[in-house]
N, C-alpha and C. Protein backbone atom coordinates (compact mmCIF):
# COMPACT_ATOMS: atom_id res chain seq x y z
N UNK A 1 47.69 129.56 -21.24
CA UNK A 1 46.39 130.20 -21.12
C UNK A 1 46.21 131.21 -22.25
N UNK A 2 44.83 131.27 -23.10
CA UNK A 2 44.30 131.96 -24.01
C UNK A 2 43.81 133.55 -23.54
N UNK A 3 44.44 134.76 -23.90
CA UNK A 3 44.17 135.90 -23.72
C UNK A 3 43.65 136.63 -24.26
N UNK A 4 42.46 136.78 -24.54
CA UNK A 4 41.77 137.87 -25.89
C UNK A 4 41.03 138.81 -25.21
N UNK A 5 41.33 139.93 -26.11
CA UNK A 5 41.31 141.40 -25.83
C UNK A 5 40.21 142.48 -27.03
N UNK A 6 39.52 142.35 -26.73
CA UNK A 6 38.55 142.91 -27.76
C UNK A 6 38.34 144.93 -27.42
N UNK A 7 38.07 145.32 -28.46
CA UNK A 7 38.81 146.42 -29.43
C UNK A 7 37.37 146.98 -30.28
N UNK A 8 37.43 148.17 -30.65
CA UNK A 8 36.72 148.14 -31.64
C UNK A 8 34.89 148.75 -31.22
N UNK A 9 34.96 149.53 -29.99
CA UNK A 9 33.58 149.64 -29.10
C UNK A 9 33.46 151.07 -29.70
N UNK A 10 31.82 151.74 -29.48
CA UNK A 10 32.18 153.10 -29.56
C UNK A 10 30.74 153.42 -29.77
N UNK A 11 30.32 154.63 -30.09
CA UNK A 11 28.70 155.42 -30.07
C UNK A 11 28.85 155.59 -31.17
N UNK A 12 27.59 154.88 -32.30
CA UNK A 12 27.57 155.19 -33.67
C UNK A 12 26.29 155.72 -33.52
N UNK A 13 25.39 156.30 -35.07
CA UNK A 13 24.59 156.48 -34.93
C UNK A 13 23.68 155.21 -35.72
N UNK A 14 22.30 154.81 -35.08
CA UNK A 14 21.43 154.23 -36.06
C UNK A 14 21.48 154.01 -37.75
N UNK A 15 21.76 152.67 -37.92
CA UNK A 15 22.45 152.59 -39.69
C UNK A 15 23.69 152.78 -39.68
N UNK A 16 24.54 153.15 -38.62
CA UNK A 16 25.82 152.94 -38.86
C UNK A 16 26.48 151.89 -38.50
N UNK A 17 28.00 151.56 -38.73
CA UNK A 17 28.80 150.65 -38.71
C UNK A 17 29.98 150.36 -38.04
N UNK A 18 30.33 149.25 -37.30
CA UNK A 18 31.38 149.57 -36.54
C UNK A 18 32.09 148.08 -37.22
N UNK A 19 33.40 148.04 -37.12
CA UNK A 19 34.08 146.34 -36.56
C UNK A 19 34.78 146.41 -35.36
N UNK A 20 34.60 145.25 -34.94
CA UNK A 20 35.07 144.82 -33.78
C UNK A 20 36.25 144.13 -33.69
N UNK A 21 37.14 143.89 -33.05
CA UNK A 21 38.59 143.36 -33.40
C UNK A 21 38.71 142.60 -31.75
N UNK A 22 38.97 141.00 -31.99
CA UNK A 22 39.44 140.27 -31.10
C UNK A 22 41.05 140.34 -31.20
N UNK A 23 41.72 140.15 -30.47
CA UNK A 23 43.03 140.16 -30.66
C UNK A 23 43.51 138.81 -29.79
N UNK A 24 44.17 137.56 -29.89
CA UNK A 24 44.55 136.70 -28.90
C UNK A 24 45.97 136.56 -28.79
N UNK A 25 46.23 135.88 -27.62
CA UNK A 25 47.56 135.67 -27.51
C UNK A 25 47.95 134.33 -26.46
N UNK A 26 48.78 134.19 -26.29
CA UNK A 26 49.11 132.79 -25.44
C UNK A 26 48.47 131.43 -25.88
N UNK A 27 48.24 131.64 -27.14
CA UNK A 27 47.76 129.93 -27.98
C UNK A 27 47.73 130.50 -29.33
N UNK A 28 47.39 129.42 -30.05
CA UNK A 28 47.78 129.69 -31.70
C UNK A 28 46.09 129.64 -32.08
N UNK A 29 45.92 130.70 -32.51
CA UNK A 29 44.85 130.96 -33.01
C UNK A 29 44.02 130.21 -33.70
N UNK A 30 44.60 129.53 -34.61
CA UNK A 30 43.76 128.77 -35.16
C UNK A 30 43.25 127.13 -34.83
N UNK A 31 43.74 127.14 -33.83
CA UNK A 31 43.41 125.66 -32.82
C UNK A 31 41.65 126.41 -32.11
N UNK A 32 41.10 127.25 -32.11
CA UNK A 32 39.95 127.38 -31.49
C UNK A 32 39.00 127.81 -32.31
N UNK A 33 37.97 127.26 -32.36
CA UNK A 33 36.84 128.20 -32.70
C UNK A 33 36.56 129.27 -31.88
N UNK A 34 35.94 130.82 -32.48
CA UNK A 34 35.76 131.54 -31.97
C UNK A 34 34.38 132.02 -32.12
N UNK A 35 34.04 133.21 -30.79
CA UNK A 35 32.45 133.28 -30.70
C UNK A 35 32.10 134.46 -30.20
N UNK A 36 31.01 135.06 -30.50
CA UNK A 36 30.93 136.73 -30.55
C UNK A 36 29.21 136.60 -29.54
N UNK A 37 29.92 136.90 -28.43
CA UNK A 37 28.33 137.23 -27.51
C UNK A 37 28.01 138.41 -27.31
N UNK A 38 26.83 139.29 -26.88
CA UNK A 38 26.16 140.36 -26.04
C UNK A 38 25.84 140.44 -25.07
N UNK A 39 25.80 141.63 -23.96
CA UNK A 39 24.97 141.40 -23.05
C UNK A 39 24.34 143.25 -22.91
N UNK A 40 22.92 143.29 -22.76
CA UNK A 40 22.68 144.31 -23.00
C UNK A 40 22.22 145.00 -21.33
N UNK A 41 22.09 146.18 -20.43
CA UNK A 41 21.39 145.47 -19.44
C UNK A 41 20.30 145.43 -19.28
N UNK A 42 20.34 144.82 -18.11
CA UNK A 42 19.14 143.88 -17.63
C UNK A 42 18.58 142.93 -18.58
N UNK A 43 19.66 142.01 -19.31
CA UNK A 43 19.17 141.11 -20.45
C UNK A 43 20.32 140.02 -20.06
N UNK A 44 19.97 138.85 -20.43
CA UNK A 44 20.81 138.29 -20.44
C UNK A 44 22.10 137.79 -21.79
N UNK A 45 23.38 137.50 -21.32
CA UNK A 45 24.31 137.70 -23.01
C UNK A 45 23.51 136.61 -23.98
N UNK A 46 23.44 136.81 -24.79
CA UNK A 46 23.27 136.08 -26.16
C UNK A 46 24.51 135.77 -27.35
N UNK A 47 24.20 135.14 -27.68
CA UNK A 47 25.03 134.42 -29.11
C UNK A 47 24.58 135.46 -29.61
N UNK A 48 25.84 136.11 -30.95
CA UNK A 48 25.48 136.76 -31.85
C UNK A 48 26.30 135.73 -33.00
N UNK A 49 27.50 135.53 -32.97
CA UNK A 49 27.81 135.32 -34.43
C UNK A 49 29.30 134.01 -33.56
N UNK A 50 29.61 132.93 -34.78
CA UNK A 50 30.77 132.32 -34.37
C UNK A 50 30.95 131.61 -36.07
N UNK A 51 32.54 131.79 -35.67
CA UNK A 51 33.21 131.33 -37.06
C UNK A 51 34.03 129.76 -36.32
N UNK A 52 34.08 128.95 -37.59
CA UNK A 52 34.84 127.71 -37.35
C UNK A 52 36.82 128.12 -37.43
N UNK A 53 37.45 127.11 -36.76
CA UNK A 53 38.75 127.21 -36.84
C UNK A 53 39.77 127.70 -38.09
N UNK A 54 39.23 127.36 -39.46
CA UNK A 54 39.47 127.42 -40.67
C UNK A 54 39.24 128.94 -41.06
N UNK A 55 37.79 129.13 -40.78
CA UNK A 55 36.95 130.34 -40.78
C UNK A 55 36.36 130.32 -41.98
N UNK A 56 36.32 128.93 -42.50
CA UNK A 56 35.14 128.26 -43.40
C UNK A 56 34.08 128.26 -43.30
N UNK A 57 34.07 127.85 -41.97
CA UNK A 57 32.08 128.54 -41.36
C UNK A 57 31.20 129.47 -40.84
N UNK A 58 30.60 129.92 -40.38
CA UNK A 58 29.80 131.06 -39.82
C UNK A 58 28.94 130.70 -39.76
N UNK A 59 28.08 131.58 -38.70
CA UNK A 59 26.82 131.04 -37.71
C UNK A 59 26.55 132.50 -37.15
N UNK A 60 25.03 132.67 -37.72
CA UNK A 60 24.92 134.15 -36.79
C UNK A 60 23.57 133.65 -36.50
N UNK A 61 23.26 134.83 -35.13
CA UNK A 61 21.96 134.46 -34.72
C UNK A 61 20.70 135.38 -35.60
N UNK A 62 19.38 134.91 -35.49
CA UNK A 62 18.58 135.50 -36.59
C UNK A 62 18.38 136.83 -36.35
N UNK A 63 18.86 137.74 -34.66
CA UNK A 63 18.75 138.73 -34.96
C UNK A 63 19.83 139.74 -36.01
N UNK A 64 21.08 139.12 -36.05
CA UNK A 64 22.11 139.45 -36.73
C UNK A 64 22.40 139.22 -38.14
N UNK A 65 22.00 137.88 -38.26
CA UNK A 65 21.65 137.70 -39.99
C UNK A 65 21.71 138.35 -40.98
N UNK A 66 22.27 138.44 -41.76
CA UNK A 66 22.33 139.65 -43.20
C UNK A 66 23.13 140.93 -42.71
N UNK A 67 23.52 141.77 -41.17
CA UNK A 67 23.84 142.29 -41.08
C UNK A 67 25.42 142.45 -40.35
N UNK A 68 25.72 141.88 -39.91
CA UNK A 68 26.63 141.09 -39.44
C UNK A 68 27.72 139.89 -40.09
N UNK A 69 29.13 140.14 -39.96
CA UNK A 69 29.72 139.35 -40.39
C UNK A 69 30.92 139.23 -39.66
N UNK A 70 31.01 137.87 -39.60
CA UNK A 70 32.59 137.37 -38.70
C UNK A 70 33.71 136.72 -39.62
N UNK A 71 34.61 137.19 -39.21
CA UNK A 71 35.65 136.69 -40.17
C UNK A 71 37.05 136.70 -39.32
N UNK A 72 38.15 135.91 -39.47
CA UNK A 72 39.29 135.83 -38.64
C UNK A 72 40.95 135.94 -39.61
N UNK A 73 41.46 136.40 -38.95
CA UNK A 73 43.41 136.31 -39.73
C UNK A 73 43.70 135.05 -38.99
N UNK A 74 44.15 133.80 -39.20
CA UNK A 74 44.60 133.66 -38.04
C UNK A 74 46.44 133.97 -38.04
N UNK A 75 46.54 134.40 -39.24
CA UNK A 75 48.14 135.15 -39.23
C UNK A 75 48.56 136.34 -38.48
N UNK A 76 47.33 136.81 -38.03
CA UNK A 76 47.49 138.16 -37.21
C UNK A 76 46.87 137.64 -35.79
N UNK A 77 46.59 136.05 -35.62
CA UNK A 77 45.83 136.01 -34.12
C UNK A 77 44.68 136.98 -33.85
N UNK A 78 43.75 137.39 -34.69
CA UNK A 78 42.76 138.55 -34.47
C UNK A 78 41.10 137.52 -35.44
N UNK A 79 40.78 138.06 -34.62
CA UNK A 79 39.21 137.94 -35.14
C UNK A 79 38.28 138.94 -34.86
N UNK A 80 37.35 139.41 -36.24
CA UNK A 80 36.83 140.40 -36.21
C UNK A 80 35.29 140.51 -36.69
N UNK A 81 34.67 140.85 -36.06
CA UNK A 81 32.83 141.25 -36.01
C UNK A 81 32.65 142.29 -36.59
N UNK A 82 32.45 142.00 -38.15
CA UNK A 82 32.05 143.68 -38.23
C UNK A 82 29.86 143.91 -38.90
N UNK A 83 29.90 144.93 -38.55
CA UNK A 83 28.20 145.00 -37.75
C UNK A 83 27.93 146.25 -38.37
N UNK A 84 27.27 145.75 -39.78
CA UNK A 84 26.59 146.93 -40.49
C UNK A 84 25.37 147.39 -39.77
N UNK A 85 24.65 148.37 -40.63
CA UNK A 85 22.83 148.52 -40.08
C UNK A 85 22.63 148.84 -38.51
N UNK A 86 23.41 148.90 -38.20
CA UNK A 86 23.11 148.91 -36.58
C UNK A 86 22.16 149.61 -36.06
N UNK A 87 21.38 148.84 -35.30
CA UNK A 87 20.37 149.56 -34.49
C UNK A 87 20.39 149.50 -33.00
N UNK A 88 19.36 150.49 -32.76
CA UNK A 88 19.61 150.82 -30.91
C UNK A 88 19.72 149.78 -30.45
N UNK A 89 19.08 148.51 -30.79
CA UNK A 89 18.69 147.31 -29.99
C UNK A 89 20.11 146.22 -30.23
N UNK A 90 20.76 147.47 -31.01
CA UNK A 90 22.63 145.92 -30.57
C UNK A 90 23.02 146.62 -29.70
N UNK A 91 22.59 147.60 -29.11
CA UNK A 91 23.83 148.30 -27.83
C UNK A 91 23.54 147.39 -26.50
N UNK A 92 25.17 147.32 -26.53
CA UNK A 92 25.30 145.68 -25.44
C UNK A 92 26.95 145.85 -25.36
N UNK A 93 27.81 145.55 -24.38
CA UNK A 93 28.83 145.13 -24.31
C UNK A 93 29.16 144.10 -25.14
N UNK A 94 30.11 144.02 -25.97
CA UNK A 94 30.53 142.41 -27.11
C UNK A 94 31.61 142.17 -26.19
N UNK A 95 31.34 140.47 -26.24
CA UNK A 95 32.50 139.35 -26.38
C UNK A 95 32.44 138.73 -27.25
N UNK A 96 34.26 138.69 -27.21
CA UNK A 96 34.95 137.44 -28.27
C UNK A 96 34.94 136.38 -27.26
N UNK A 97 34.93 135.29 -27.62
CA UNK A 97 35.06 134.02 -26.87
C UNK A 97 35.83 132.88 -27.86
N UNK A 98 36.72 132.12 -26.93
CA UNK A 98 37.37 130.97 -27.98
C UNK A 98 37.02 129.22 -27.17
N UNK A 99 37.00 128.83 -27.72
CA UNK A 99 36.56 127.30 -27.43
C UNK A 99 37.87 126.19 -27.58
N UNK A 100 37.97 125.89 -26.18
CA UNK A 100 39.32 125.12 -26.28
C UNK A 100 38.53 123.79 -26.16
N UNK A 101 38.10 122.73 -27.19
CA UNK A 101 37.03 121.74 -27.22
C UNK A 101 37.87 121.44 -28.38
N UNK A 102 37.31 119.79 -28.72
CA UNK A 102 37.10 118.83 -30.10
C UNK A 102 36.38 119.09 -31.21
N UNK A 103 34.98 119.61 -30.53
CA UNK A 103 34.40 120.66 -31.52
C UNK A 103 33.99 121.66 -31.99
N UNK A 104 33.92 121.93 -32.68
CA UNK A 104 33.63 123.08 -33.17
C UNK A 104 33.05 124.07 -32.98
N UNK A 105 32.67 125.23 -33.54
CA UNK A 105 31.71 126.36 -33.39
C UNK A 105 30.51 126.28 -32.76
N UNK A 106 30.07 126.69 -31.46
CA UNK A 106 28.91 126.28 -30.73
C UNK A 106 28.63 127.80 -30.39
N UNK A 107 27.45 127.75 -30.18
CA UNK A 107 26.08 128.66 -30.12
C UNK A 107 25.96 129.30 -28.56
N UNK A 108 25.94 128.11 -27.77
CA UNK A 108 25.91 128.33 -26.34
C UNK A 108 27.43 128.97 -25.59
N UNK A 109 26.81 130.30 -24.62
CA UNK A 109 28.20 130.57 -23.68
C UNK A 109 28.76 129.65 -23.08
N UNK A 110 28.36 128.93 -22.69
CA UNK A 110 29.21 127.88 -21.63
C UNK A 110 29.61 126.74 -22.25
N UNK A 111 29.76 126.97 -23.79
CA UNK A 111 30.98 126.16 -24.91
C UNK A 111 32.29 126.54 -24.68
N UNK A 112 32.14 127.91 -24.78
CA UNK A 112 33.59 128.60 -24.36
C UNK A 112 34.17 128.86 -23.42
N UNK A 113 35.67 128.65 -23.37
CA UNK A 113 36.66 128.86 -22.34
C UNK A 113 37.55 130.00 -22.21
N UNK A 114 37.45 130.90 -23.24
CA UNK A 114 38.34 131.68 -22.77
C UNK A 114 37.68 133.02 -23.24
N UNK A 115 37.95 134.39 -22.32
CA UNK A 115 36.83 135.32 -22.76
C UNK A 115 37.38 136.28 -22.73
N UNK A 116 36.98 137.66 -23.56
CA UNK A 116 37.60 138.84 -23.47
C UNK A 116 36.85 139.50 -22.37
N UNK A 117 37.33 140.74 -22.20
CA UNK A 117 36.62 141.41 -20.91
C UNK A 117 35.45 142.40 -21.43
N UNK A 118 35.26 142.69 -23.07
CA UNK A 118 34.20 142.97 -23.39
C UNK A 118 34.66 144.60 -24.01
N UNK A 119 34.06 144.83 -24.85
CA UNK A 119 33.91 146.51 -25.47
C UNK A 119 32.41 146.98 -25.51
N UNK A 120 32.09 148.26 -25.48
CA UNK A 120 31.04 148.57 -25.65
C UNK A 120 30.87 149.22 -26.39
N UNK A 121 29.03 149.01 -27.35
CA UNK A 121 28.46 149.27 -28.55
C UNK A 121 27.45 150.25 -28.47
N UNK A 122 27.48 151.02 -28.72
CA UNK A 122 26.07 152.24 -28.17
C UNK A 122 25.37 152.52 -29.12
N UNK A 123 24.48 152.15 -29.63
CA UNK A 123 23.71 152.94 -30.80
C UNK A 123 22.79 153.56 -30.52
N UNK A 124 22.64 155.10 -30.77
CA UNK A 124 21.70 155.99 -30.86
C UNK A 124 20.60 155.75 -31.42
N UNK A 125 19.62 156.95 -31.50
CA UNK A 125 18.50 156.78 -32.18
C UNK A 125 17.81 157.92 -32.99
């Protein structure tokens, strides 16, 4: 069983910057694609960003686009979100998510199988 532990939460201010740090364990990292959701409340989680197994690919959603970037070790088993520009409207609990599937990097939560328990993002105003 896949264990990831996400890292990396905290109160910035508006325009500031945080990264986020997945950390996994109990599988080899680079057998999964991985996937970066939100949930803000009373909203439901969204896709923000997912990298392919290699970490050749990337996929962010259009609110994240240009500001946002995912990138993975898989020598360190860690994958990491890091989230320039930030504004009030990313404060949301983040998940890492990994996809124990054939294919690849998918968009939708219920691609993924294995989930962190979440950090939280606060941006001021």
């Amino acid at each position: 069983q896949v264990q990831l532990v996400e890292s990396g939460g905290g109160l910035v201010q508006a325009g500031g910057s945080l990264r986020l740090s997945c950390a996994a364990s109990g599988g080899t990292m680079s057998a999964y694609p991985m996937g970066w959701f939100r949930q803000a409340p009373g909203k439901e989680r969204e896709f923000v960003a997912a990298i392919s197994r290699s970490g050749v690919s990337t996929y962010y959603a259009d609110s994240v686009k240009g500001r946002f970037a995912t990138s993975r070790d898989n020598a360190k088993n860690t994958g990491y979100l890091r989230m320039n520009s930030l504004k009030p409207e990313d404060t949301a609990i983040y998940y890492c998510a990994a996809r124990n599937s054939v294919l690849g990097a998918g968009t939708q939560d219920d691609e993924y199988d294995y989930w962190g328990q979440g950090t939280q993002v606060t941006v001021s105003s």
